[in-house]
N, C-alpha and C. Protein backbone atom coordinates (compact mmCIF):
# COMPACT_ATOMS: atom_id res chain seq x y z
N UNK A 1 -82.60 -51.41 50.77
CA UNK A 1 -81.62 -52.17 51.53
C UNK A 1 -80.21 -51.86 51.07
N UNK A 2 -79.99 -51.85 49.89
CA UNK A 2 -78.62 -51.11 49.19
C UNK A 2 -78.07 -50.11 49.73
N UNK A 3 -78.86 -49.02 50.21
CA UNK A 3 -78.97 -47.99 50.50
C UNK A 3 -78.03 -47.74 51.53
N UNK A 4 -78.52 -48.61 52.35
CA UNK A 4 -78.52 -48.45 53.95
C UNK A 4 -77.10 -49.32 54.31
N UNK A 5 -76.66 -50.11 53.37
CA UNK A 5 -75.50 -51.06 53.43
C UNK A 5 -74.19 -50.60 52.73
N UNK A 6 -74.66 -49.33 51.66
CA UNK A 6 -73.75 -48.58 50.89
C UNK A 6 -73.47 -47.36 52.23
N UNK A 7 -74.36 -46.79 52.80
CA UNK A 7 -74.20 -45.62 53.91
C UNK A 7 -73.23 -46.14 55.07
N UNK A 8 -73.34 -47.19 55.41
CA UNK A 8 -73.33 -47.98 56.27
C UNK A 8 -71.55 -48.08 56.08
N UNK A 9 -70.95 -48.59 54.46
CA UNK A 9 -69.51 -48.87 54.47
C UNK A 9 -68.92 -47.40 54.67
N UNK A 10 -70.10 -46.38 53.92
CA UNK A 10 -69.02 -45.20 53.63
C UNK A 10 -68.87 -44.26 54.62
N UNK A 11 -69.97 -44.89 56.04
CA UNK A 11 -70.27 -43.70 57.52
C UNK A 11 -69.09 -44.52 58.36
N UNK A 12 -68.69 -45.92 58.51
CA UNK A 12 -67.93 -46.57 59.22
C UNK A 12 -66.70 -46.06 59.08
N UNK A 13 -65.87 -45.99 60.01
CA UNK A 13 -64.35 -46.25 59.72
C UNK A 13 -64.29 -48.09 59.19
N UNK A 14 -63.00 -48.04 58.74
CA UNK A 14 -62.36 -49.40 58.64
C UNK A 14 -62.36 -50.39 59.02
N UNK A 15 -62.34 -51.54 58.95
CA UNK A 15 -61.04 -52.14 60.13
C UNK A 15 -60.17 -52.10 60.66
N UNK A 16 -59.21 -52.03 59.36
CA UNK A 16 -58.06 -51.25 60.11
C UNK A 16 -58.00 -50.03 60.28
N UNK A 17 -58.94 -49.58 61.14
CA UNK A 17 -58.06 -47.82 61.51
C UNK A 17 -57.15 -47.93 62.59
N UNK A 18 -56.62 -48.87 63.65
CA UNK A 18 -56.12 -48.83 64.67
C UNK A 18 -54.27 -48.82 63.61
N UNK A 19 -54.44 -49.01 62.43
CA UNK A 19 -53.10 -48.79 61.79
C UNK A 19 -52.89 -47.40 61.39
N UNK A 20 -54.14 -46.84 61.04
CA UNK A 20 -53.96 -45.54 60.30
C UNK A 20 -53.56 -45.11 61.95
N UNK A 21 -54.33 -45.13 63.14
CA UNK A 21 -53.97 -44.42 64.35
C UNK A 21 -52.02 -44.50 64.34
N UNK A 22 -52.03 -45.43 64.18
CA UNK A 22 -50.46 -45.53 64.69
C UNK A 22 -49.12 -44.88 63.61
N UNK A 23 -49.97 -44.70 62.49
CA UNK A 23 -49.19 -43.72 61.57
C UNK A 23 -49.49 -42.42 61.51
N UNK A 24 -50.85 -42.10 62.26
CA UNK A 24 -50.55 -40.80 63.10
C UNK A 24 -49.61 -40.38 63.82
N UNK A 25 -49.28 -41.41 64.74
CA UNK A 25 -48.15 -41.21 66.05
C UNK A 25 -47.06 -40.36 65.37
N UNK A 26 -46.48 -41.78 64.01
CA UNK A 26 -45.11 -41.41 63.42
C UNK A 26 -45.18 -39.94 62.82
N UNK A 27 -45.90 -39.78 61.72
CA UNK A 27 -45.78 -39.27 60.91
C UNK A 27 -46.40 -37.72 61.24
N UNK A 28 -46.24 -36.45 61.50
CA UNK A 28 -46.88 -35.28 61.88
C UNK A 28 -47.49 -34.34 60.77
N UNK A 29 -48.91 -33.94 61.37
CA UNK A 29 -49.43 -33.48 59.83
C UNK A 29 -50.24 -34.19 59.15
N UNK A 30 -51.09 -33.86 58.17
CA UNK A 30 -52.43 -34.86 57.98
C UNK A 30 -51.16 -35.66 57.09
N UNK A 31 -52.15 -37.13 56.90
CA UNK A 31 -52.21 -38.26 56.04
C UNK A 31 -52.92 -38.44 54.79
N UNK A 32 -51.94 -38.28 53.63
CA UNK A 32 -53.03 -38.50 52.37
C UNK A 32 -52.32 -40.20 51.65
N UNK A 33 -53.11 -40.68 50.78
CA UNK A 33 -52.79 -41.43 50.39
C UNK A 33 -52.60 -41.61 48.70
N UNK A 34 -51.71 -42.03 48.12
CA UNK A 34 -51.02 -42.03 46.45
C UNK A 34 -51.99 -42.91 45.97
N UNK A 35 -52.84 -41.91 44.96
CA UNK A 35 -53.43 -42.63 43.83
C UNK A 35 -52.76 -43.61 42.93
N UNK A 36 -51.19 -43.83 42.75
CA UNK A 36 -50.58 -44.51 41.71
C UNK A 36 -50.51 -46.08 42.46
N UNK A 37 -49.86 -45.66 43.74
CA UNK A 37 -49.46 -47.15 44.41
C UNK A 37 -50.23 -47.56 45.96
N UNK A 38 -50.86 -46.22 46.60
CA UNK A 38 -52.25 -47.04 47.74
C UNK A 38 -51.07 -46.47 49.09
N UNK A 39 -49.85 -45.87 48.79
CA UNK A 39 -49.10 -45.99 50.40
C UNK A 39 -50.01 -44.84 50.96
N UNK A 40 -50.30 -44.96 52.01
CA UNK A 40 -50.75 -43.59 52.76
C UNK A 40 -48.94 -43.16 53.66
N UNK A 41 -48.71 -41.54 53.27
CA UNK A 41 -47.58 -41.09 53.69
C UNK A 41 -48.35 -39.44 53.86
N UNK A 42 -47.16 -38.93 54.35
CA UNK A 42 -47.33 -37.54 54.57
C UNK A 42 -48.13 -36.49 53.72
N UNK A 43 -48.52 -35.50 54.04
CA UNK A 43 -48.79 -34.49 52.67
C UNK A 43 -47.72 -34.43 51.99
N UNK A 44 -46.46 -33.99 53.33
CA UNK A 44 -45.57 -33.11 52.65
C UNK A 44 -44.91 -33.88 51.17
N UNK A 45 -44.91 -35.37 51.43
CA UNK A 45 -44.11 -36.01 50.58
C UNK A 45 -44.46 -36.49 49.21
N UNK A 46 -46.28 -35.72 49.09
CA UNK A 46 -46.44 -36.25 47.52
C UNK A 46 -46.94 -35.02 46.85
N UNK A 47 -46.99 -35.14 45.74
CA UNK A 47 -47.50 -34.16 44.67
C UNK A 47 -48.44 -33.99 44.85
N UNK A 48 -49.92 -32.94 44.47
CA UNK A 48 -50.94 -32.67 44.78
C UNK A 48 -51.71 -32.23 42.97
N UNK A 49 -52.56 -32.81 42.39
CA UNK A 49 -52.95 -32.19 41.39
C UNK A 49 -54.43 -32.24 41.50
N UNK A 50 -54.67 -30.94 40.73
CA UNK A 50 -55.89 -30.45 41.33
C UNK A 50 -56.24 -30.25 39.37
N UNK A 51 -57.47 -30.17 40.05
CA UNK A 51 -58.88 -29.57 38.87
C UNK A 51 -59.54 -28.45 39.38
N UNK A 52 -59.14 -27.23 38.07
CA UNK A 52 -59.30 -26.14 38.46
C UNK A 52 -59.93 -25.46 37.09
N UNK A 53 -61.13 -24.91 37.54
CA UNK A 53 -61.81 -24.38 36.15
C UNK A 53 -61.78 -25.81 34.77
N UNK A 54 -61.68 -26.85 35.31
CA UNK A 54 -61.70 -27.99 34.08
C UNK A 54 -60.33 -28.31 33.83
N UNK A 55 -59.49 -27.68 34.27
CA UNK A 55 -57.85 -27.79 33.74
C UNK A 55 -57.23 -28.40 34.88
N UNK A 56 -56.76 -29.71 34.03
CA UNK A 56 -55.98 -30.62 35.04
C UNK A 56 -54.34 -29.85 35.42
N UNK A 57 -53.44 -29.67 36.72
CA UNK A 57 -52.92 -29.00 36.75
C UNK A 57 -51.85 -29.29 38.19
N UNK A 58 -50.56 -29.19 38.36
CA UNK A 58 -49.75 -29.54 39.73
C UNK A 58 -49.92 -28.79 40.45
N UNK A 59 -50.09 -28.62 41.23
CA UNK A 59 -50.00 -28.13 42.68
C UNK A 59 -48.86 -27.78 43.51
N UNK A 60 -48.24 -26.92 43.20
CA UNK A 60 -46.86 -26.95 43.94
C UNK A 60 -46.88 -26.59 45.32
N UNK A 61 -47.76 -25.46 45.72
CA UNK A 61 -47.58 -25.29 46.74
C UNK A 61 -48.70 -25.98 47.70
N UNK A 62 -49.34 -26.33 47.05
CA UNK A 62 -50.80 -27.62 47.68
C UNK A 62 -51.76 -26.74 48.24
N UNK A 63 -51.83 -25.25 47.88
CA UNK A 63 -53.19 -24.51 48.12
C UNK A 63 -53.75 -23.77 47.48
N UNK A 64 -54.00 -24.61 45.87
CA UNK A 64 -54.56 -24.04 44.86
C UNK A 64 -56.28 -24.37 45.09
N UNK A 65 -57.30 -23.68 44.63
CA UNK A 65 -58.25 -24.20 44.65
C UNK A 65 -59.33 -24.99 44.18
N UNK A 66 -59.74 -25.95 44.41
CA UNK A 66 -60.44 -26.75 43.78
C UNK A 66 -60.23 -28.35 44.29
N UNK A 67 -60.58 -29.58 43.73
CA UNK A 67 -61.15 -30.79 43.83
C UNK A 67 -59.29 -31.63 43.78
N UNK A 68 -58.68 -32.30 44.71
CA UNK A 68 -57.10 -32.60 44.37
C UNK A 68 -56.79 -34.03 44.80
N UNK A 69 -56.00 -34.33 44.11
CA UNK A 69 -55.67 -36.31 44.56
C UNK A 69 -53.94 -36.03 44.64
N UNK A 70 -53.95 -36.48 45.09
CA UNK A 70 -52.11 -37.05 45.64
C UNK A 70 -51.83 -37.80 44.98
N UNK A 71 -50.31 -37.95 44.68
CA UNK A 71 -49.40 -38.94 43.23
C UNK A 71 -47.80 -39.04 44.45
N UNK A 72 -47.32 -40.22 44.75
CA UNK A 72 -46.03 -39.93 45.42
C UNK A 72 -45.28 -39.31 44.56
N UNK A 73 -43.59 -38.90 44.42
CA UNK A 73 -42.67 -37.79 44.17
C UNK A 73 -41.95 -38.96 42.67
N UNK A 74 -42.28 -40.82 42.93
CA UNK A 74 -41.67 -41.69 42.16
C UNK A 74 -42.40 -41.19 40.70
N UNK A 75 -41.52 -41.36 39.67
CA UNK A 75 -42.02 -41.10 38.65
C UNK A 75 -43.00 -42.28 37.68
N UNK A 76 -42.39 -43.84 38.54
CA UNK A 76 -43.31 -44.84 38.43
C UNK A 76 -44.96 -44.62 38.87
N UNK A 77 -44.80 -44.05 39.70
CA UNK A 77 -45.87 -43.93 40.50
C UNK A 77 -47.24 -42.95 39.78
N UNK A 78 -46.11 -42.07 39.16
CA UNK A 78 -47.02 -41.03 38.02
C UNK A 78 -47.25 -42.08 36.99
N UNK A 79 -46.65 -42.37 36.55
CA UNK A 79 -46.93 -42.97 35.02
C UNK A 79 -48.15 -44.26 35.09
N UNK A 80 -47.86 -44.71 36.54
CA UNK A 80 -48.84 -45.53 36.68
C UNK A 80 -50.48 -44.84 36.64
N UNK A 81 -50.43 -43.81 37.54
CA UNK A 81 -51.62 -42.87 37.44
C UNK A 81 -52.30 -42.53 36.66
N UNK A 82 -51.23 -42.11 35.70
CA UNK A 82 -51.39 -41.62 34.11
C UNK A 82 -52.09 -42.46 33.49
N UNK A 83 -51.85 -44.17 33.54
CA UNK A 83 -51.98 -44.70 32.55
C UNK A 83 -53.93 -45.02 33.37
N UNK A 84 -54.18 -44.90 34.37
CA UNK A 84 -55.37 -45.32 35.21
C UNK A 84 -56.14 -43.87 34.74
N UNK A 85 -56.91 -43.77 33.92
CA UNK A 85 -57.63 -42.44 33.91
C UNK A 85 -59.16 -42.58 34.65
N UNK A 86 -59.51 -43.85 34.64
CA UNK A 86 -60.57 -44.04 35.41
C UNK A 86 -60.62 -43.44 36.69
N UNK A 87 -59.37 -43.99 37.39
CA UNK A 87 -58.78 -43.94 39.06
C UNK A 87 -59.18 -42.24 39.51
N UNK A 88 -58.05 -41.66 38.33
CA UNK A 88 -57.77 -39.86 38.39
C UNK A 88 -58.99 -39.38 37.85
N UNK A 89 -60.35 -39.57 37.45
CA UNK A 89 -61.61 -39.47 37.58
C UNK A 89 -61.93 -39.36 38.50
N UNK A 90 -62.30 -40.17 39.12
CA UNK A 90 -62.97 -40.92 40.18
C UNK A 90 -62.36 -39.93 41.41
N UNK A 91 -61.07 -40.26 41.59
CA UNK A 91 -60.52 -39.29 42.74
C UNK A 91 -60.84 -37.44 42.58
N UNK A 92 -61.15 -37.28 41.10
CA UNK A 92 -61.22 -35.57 41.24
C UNK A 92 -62.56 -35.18 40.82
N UNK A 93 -63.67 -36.62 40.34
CA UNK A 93 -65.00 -36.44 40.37
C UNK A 93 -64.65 -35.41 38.98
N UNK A 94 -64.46 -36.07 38.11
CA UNK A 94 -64.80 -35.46 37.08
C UNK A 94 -64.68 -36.70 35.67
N UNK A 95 -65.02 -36.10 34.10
CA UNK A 95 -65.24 -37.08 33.57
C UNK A 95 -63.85 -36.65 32.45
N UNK A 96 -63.72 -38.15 31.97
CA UNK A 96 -62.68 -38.25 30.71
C UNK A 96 -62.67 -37.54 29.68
N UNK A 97 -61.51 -36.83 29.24
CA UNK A 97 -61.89 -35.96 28.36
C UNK A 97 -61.55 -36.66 27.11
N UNK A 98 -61.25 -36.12 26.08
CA UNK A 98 -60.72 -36.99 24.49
C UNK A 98 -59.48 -37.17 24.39
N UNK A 99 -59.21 -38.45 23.90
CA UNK A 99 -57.57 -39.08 23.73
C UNK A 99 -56.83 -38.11 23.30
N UNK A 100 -56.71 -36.66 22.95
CA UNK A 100 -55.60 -35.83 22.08
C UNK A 100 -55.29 -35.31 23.18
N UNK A 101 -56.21 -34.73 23.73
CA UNK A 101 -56.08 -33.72 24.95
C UNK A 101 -55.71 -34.40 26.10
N UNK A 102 -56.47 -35.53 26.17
CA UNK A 102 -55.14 -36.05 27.15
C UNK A 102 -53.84 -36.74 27.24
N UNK A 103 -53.85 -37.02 25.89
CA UNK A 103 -52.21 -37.07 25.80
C UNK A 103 -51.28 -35.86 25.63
N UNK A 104 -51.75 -34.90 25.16
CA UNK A 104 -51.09 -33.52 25.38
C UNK A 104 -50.90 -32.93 26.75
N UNK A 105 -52.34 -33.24 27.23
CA UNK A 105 -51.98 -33.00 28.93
C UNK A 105 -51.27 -33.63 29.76
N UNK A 106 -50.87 -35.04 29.28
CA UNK A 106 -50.33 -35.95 30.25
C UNK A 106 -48.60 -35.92 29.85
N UNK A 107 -48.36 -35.28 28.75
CA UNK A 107 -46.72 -34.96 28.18
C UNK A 107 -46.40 -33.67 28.97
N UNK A 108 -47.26 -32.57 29.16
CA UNK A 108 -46.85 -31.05 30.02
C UNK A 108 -46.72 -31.80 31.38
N UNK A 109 -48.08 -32.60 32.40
CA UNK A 109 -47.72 -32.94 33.19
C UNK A 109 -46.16 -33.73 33.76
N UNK A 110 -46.25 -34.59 32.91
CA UNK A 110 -44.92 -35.36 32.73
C UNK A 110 -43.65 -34.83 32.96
N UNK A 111 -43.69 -33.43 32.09
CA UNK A 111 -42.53 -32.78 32.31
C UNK A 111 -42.30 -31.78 33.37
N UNK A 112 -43.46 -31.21 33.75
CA UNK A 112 -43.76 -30.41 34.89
C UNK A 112 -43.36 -31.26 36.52
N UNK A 113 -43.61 -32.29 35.94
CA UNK A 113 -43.62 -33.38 37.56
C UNK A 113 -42.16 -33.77 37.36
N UNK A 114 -41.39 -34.37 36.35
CA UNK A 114 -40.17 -34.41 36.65
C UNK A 114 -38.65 -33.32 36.77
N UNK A 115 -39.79 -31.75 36.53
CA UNK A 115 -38.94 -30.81 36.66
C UNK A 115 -39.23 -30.48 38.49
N UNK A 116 -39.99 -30.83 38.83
CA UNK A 116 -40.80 -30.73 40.23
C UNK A 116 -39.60 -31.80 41.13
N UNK A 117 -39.59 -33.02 40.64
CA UNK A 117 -39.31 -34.21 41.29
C UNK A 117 -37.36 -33.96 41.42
N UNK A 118 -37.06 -33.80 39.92
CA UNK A 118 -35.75 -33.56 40.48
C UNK A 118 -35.04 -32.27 40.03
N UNK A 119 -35.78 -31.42 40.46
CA UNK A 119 -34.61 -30.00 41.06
C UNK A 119 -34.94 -29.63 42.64
């Protein structure tokens, strides 16, 4: 019975999809939505980081290959991400690595995303 009630949420659309329809209208180009804060906005307007060969990594031009979650361009918005490692799991289907390495990874990212964000 689980089964069929778990298939059931994840084969349905929404409720609200008649909102996602109407931010089709506006917005041109697929719709992704920011792991840090939930807005669904443009591709063009958020960061893209992907898992590639195991190495967490930005996406600049958004057609690198492999498994990728969206972060908006706010640097709140990263740090919030950052601090959710469960979330950035979950979204790239992969597992937590050890506290050194990801704080080393999350200081390159850091600086990579705010050299990204403002030049």
């Amino acid at each position: 019975m689980r089964m069929r009630v778990w298939l059931r949420l994840r084969c349905c659309p929404p409720l609200n999809s008649h909102l996602d329809k109407d931010l089709r209208r506006i917005v041109p180009g697929p719709i992704r939505t920011c792991l840090g804060c939930g807005a669904k906005v443009g591709k063009a307007e958020l960061v893209r980081l992907v898992i590639s060969a195991g190495e967490l990594m930005i996406d600049e031009a958004g057609r690198r290959p492999g498994r990728g979650a969206y972060c908006c361009r706010k640097s709140g918005c990263f740090q919030r991400l950052m601090k959710q490692r469960k979330k950035l799991g979950w979204a790239l289907r992969c597992q937590a690595r050890d506290k050194a390495s990801d704080l080393v990874m999350q200081v390159g990212l850091e600086a990579q995303f705010a050299r990204m964000v403002y030049s």
